[in-house]
Protein backbone atom coordinates (compact mmCIF):
# COMPACT_ATOMS: atom_id res chain seq x y z
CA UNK A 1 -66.94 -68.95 47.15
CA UNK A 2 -65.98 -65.07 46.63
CA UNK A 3 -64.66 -63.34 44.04
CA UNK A 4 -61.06 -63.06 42.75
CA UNK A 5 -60.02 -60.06 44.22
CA UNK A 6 -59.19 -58.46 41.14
CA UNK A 7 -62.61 -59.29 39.89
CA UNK A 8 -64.71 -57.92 43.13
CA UNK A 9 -61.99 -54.16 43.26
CA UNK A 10 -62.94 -54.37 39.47
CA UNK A 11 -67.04 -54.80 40.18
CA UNK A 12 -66.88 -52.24 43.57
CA UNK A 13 -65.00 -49.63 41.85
CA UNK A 14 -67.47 -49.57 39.00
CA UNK A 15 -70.41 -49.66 41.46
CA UNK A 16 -68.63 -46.65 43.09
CA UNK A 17 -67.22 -44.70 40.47
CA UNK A 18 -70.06 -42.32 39.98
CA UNK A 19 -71.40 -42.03 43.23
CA UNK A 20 -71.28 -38.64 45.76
CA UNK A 21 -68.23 -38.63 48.14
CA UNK A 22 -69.16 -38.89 51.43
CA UNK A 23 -69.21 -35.16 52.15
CA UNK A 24 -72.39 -34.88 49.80
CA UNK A 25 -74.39 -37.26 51.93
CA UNK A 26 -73.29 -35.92 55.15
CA UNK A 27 -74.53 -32.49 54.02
CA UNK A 28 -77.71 -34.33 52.06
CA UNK A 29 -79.08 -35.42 55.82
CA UNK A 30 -77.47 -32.45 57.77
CA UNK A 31 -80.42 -31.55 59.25
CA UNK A 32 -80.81 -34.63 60.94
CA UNK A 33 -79.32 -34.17 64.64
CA UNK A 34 -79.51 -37.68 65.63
CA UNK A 35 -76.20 -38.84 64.36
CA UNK A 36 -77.26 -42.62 64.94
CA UNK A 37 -80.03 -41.87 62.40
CA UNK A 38 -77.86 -39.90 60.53
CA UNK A 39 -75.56 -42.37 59.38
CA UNK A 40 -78.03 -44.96 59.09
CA UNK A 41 -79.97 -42.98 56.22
CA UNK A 42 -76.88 -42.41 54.42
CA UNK A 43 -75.74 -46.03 54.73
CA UNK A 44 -79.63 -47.02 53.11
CA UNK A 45 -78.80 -43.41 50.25
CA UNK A 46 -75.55 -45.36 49.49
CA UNK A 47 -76.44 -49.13 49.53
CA UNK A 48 -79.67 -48.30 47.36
CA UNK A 49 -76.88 -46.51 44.47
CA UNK A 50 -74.63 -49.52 45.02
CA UNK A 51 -77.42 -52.03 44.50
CA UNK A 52 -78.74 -49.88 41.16
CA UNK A 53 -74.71 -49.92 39.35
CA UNK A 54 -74.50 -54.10 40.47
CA UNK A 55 -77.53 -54.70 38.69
CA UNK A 56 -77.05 -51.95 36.19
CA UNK A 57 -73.43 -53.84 35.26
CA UNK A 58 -74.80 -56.72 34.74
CA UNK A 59 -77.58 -55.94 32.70
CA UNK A 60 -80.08 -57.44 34.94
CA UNK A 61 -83.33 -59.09 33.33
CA UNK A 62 -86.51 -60.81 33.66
CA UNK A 63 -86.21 -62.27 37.47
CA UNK A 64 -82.91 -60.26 38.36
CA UNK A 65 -84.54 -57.08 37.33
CA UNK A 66 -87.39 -57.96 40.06
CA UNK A 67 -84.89 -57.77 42.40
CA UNK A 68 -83.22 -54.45 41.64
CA UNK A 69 -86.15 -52.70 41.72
CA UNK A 70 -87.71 -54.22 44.79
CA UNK A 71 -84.80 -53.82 46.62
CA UNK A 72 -84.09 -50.45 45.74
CA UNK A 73 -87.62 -49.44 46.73
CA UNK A 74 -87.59 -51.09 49.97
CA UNK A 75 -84.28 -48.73 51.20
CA UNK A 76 -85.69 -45.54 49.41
CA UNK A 77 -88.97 -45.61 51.47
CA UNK A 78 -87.10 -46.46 54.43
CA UNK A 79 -84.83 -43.00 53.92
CA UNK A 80 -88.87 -41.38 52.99
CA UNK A 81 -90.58 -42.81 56.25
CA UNK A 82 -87.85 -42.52 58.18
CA UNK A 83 -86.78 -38.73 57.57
CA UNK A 84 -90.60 -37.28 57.72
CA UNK A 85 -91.20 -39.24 60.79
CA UNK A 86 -88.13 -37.40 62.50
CA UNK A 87 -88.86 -33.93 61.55
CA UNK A 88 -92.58 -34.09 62.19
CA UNK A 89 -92.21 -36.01 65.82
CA UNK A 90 -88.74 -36.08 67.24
CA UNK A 91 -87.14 -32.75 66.44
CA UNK A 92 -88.84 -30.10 64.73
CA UNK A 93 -92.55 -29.90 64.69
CA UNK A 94 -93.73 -31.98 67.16
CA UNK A 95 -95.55 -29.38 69.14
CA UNK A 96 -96.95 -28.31 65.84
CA UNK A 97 -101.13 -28.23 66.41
CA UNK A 98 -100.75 -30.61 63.27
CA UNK A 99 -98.55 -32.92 64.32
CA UNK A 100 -100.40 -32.84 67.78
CA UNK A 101 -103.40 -33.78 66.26
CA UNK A 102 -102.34 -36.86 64.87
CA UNK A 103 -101.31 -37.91 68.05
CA UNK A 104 -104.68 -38.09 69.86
CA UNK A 105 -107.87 -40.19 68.20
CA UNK A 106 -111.63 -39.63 68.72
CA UNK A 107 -113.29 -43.13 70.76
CA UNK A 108 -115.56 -44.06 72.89
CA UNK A 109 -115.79 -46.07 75.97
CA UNK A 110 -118.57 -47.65 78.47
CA UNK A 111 -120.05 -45.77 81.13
CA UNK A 112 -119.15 -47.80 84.87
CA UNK A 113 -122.58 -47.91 86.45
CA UNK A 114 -123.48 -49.66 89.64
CA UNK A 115 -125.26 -52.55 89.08
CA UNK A 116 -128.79 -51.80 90.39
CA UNK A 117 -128.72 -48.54 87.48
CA UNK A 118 -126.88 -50.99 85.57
CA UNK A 119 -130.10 -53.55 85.83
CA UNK A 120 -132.66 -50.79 85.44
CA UNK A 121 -130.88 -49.16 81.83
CA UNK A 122 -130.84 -52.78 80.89
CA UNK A 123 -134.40 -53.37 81.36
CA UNK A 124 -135.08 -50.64 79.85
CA UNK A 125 -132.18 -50.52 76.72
CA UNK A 126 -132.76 -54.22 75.67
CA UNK A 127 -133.75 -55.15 72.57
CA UNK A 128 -134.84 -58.54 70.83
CA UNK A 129 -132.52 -59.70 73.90
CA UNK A 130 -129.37 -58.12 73.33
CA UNK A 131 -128.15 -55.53 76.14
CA UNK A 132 -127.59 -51.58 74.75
CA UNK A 133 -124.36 -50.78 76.72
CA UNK A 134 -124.01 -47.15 76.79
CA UNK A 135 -120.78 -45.64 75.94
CA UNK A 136 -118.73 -41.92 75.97
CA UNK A 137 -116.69 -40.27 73.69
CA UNK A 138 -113.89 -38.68 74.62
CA UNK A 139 -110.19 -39.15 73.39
CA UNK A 140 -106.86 -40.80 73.86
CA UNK A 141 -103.38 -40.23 73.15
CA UNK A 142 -102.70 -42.47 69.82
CA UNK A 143 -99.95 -45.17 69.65
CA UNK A 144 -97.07 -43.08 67.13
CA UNK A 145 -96.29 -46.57 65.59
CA UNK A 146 -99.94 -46.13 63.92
CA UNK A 147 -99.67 -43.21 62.26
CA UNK A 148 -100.09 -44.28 58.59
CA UNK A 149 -97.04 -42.70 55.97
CA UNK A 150 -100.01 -41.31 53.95
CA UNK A 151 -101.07 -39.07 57.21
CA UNK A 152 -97.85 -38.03 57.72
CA UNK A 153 -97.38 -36.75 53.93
CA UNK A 154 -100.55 -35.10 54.16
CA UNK A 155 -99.26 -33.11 57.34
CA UNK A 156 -95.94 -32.02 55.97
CA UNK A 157 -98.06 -30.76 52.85
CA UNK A 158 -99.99 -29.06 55.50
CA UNK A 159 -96.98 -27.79 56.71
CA UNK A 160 -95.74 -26.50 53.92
CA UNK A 161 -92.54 -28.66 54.26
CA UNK A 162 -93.40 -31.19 51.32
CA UNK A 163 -94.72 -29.22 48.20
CA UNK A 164 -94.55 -29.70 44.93
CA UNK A 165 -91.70 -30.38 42.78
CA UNK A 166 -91.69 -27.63 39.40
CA UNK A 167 -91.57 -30.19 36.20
CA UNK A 168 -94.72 -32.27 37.58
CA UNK A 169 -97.82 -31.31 36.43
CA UNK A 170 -100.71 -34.07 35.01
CA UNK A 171 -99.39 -34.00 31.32
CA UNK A 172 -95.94 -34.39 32.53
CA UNK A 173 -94.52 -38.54 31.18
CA UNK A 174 -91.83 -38.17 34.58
CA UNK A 175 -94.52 -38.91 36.88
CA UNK A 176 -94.70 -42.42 38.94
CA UNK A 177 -97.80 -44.19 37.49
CA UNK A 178 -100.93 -45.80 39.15
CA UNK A 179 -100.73 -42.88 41.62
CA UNK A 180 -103.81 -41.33 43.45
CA UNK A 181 -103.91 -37.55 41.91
CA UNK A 182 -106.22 -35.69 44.77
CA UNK A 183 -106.55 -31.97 44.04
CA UNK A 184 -105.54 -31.81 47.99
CA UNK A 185 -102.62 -32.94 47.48
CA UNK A 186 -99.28 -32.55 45.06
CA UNK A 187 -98.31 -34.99 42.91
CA UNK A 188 -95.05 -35.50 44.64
CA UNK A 189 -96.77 -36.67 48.01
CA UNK A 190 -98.87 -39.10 46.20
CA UNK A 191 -96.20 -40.63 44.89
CA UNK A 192 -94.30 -40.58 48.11
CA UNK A 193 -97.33 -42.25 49.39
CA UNK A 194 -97.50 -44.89 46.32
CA UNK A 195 -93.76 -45.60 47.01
CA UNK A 196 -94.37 -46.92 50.34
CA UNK A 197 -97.44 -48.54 49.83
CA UNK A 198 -95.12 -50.84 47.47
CA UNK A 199 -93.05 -51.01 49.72
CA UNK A 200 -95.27 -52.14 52.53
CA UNK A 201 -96.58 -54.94 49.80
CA UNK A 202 -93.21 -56.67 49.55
CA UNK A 203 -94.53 -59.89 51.33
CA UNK A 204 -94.90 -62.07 48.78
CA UNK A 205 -98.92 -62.70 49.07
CA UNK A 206 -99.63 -59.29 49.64
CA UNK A 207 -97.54 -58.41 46.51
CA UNK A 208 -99.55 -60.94 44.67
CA UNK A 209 -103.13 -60.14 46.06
CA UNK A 210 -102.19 -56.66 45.15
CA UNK A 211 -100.75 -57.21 41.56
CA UNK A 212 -97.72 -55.33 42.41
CA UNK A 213 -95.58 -54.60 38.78
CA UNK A 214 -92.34 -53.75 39.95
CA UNK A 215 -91.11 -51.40 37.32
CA UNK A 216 -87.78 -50.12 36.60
CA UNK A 217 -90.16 -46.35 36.74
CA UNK A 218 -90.67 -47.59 40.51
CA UNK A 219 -87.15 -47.49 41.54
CA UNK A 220 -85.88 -44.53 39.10
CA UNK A 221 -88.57 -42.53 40.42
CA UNK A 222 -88.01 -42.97 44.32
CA UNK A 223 -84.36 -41.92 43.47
CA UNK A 224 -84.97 -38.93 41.55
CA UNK A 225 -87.44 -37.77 44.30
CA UNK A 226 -85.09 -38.12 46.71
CA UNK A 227 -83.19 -34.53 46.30
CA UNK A 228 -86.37 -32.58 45.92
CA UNK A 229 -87.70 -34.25 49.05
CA UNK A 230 -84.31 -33.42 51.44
CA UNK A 231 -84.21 -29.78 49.48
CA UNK A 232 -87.88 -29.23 50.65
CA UNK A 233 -87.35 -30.06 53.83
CA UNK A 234 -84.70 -28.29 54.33
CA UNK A 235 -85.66 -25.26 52.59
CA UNK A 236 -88.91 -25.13 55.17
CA UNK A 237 -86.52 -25.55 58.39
CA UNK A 238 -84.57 -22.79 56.90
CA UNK A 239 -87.57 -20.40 56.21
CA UNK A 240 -88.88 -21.75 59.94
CA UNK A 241 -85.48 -20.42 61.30
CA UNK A 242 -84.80 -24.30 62.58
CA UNK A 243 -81.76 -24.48 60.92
């Protein structure tokens, strides 16, 4: 049964009252050219705000609070994975020698020999009788939809489009924890990185084999990274003259 409508105008409009008019999020994602996109990332910006004041208002605890935080991380590494994935393959960089170099993969494959060399390799390749089947490298173009997050952040940082942000440093308390430092690296990508890993662990047994905590830090810190990461980007295009 829903709400009394004075009750659910009373809970929207203080879900609302504090968020960005629209005109903020259309210039937030402004870059993006692909309008379908577009409005899709700002519908995810704006859902993950509403979801933070619902739980927020009602003081959420214990099991609730599980929920805020796990379903505010889920949309904020959409908006991450989502927005790096455009600017690095569909629009802006894709002909990049670093983007193109994600797209191919070293492997090997088996020589096609006629069968009377075939026999005579055999005879002479075997061993304690298994068959040595000799093989090529060479490489391949490599499916996009298996191009990890964590490659992709390490390309924009190659880039220079992700960088990082001026109050992190290692002594800094603000800074997401059980994150992989790497001195290759900036702290902000790593916790990009550890964002969506969570993220990727929100089955329930994964979760579990991977002793998930789902903080209120988690979900606080994918929002506050969320400016820095859109001003970066943008900043780069600029500088690139892309925008």
């Amino acid at each position: 049964m829903p709400f009394e409508k004075e009750l659910k105008d009373s809970i929207i409009t203080y879900c609302t009252r504090d968020l960005p008019n629209d005109e903020w999020y259309e210039d937030a994602f402004d870059f993006i050219k692909d309008n379908t996109l577009k409005n899709r990332l700002i519908a995810e910006f704006k859902n993950a705000r509403f979801v933070y004041k619902f739980f927020e208002g009602i003081s959420a605890e214990e099991e609730l609070k599980l929920a805020e935080v796990k379903m505010q991380v889920l949309m904020y590494a959409s908006i991450y994975e989502a927005t790096i994935h455009y600017v690095l393959f569909d629009e802006y960089y894709k002909n990049d020698p670093v983007v193109q170099k994600m797209l191919t993969q070293n492997v090997t494959k088996p020589f096609s020999i006629p069968t009377k060399q075939s026999e005579k390799i055999n005879s002479l390749l075997s061993h304690d009788g298994k068959n040595i089947i000799p093989y090529f490298a060479t490489t391949q173009k490599r499916d996009i939809t298996k191009i990890r997050f964590d490659e992709k952040c390490v390309a924009a940082f190659q880039l220079g489009i992700l960088k990082d942000i001026p109050q992190q440093s290692i002594s800094t308390a603000d800074i997401l924890p059980e994150i992989k430092i790497s001195p290759d690296m900036p702290i902000f990508c790593s916790e990009l990185i550890r964002i969506y890993e969570v993220r990727n662990a929100i089955h329930l047994h994964a979760e579990l084999k991977k002793e998930i905590d789902y903080h209120l830090t988690l979900s606080k810190i994918a929002y506050r990274r969320m400016q820095p990461f859109l001003q970066q980007i943008k900043e780069k295009l600029s500088t690139d003259g892309l925008i």
